[in-house]
Protein backbone atom coordinates (compact mmCIF):
# COMPACT_ATOMS: atom_id res chain seq x y z
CA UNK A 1 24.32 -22.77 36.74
CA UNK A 2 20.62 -23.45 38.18
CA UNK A 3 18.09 -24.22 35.49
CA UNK A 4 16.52 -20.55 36.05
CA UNK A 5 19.82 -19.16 35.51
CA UNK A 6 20.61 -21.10 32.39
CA UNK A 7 16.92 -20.32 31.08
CA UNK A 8 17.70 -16.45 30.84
CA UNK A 9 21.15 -17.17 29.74
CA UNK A 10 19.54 -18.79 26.76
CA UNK A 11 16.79 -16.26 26.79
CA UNK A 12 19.06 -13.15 26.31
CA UNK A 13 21.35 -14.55 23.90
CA UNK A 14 18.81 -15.64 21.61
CA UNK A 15 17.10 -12.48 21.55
CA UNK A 16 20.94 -10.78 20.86
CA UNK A 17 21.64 -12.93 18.41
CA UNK A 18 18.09 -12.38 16.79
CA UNK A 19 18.91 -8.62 16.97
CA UNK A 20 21.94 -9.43 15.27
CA UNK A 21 20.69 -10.75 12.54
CA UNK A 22 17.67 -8.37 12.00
CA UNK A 23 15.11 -10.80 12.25
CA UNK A 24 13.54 -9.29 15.38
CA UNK A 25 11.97 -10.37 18.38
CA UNK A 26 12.39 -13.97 18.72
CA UNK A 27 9.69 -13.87 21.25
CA UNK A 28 6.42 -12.49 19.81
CA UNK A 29 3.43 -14.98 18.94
CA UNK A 30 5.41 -17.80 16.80
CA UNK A 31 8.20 -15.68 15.69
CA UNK A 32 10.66 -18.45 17.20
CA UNK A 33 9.30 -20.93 14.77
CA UNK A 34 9.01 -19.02 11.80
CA UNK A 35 13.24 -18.28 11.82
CA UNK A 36 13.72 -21.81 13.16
CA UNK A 37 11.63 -23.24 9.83
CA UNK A 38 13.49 -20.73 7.62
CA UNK A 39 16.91 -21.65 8.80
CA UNK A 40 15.92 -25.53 8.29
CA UNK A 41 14.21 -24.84 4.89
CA UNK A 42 16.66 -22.55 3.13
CA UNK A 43 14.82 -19.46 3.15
CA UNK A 44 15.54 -16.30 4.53
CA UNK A 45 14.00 -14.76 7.44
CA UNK A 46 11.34 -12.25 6.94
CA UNK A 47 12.75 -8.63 8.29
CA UNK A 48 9.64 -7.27 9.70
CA UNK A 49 6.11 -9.01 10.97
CA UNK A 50 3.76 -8.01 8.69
CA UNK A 51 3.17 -9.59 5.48
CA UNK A 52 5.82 -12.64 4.35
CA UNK A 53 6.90 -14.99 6.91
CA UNK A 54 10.29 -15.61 4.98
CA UNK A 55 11.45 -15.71 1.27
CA UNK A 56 12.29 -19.04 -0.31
CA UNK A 57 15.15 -19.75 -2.58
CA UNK A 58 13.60 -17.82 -5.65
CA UNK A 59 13.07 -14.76 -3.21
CA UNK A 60 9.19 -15.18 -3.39
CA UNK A 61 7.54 -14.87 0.21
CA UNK A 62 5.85 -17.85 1.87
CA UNK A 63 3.50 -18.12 4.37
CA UNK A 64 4.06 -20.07 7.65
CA UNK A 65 1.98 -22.35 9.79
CA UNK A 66 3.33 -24.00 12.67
CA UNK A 67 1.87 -26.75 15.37
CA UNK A 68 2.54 -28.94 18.44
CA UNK A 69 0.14 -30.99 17.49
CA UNK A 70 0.14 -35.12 16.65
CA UNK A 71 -1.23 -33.99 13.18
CA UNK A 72 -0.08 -31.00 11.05
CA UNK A 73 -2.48 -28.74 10.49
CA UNK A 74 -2.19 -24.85 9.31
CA UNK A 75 -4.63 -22.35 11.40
CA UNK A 76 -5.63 -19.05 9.17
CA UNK A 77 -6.98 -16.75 12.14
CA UNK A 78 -7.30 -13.18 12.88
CA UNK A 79 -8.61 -12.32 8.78
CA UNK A 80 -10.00 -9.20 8.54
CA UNK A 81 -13.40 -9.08 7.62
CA UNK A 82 -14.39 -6.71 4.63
CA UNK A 83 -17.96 -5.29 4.21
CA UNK A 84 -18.80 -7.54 1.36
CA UNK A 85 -18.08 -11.10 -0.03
CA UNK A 86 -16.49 -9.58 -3.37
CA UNK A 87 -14.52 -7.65 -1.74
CA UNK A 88 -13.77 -10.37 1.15
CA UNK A 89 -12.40 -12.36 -1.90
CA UNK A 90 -10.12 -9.78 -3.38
CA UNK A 91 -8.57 -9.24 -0.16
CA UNK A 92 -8.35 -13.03 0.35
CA UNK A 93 -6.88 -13.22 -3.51
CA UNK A 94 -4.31 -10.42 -3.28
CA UNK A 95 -3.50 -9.23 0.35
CA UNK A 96 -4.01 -12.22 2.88
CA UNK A 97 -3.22 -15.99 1.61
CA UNK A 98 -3.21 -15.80 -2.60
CA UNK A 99 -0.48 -13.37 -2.18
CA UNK A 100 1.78 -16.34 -1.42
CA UNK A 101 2.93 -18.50 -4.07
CA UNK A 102 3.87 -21.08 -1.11
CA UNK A 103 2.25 -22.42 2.00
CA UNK A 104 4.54 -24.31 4.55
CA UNK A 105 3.29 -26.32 7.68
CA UNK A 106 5.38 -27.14 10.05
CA UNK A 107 5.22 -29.47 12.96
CA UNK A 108 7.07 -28.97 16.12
CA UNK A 109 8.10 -31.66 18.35
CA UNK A 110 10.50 -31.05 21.67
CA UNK A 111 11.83 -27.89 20.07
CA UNK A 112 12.57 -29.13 16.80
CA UNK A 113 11.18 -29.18 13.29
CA UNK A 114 10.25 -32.71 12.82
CA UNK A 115 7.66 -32.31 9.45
CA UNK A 116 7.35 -30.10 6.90
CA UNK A 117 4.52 -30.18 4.08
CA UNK A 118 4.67 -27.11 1.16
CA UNK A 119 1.13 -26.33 -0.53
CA UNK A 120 0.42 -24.00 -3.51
CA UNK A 121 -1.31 -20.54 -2.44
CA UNK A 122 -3.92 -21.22 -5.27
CA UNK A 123 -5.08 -24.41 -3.51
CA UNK A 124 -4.57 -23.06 0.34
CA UNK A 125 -7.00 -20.38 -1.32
CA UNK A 126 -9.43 -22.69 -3.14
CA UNK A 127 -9.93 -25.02 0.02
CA UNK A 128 -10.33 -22.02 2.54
CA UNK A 129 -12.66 -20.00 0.73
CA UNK A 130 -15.26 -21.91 0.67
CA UNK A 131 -15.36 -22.01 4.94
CA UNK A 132 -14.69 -18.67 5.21
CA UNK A 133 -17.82 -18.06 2.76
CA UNK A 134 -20.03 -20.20 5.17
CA UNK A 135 -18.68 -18.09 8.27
CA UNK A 136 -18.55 -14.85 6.46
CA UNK A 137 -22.63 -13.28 6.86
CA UNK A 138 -22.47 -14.61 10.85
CA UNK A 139 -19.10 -13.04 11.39
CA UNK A 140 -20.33 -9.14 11.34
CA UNK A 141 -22.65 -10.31 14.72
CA UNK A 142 -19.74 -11.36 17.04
CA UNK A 143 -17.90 -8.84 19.19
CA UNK A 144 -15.01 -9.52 17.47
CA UNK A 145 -15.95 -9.95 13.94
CA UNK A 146 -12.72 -11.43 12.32
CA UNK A 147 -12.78 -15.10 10.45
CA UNK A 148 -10.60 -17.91 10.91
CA UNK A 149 -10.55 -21.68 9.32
CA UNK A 150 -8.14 -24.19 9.08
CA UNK A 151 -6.17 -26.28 6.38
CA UNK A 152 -7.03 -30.16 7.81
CA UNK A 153 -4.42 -32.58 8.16
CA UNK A 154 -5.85 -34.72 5.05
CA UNK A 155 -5.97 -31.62 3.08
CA UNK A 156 -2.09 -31.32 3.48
CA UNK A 157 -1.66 -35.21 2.75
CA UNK A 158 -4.31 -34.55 -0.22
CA UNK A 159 -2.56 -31.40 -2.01
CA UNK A 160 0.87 -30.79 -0.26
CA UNK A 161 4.32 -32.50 -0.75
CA UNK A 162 6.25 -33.51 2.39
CA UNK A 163 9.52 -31.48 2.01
CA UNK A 164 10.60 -32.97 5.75
């Protein structure tokens, strides 16, 4: 079998076996990573895309962040802006990161899940509001007014625990 071959080989049967299972496409944004992390970490796969990324042991949902990267490091992008900071907060609070009890970030290295820090949703949502406050009154000017900041690498050594 020629690498090419054995590539869609692999393709197709993950994506059956993902179908399977009901955990979807294996293949949109970082979809891959969030059922590889699940299987590793003892949760259960999220059934749809929206909202939870999984559901831990107690059945609460958790939030995912996944990287390549030397350092771990969770990106929050994409956040829907809301027409004022008050209600920017509640939305932060109950619809977008507080809604998590648990944070994950996961580092990826040649296909596998080689670290894995958990953080409390009240401090994910303590340390990111205050940059998304900063961004928040220039964010309405930009073509595509949505706000984004990230959880550092000393942040997760500061407040998570290493669970791998």
């Amino acid at each position: 079998m020629t690498p090419e071959q054995e590539y869609r080989n692999l393709y197709e049967r993950m994506a059956q076996l993902c179908a399977d299972q009901g955990w979807g496409d294996p293949f949109s944004y970082a979809r891959s990573k969030e059922i590889y992390a699940a299987t590793v970490l003892g949760h259960n796969v999220a059934q749809t895309f929206s909202g939870a990324d999984a559901f831990n042991q107690q059945g609460d949902p958790v939030e995912y962040k996944s990287t390549i990267n030397k350092n771990n490091k969770g990106s929050y992008t994409g956040i829907s802006v809301q027409p004022t900071w008050e209600e920017q907060e509640k939305y932060l609070t109950d619809k977008k990161i507080g809604k998590y009890p648990e944070h994950f970030y996961n580092r990826f290295s040649g296909g596998r899940l080689v670290e894995s820090w958990k953080m409390d949703g009240k401090t994910v949502l303590r340390l990111l509001k205050p940059k998304l406050r900063r961004k928040f009154d220039t964010v309405l000017q930009k073509k595509d007014p949505r706000l984004s900041a990230d959880i550092t690498w000393s942040e997760i050594q500061q407040y998570g625990t290493r669970v791998i």
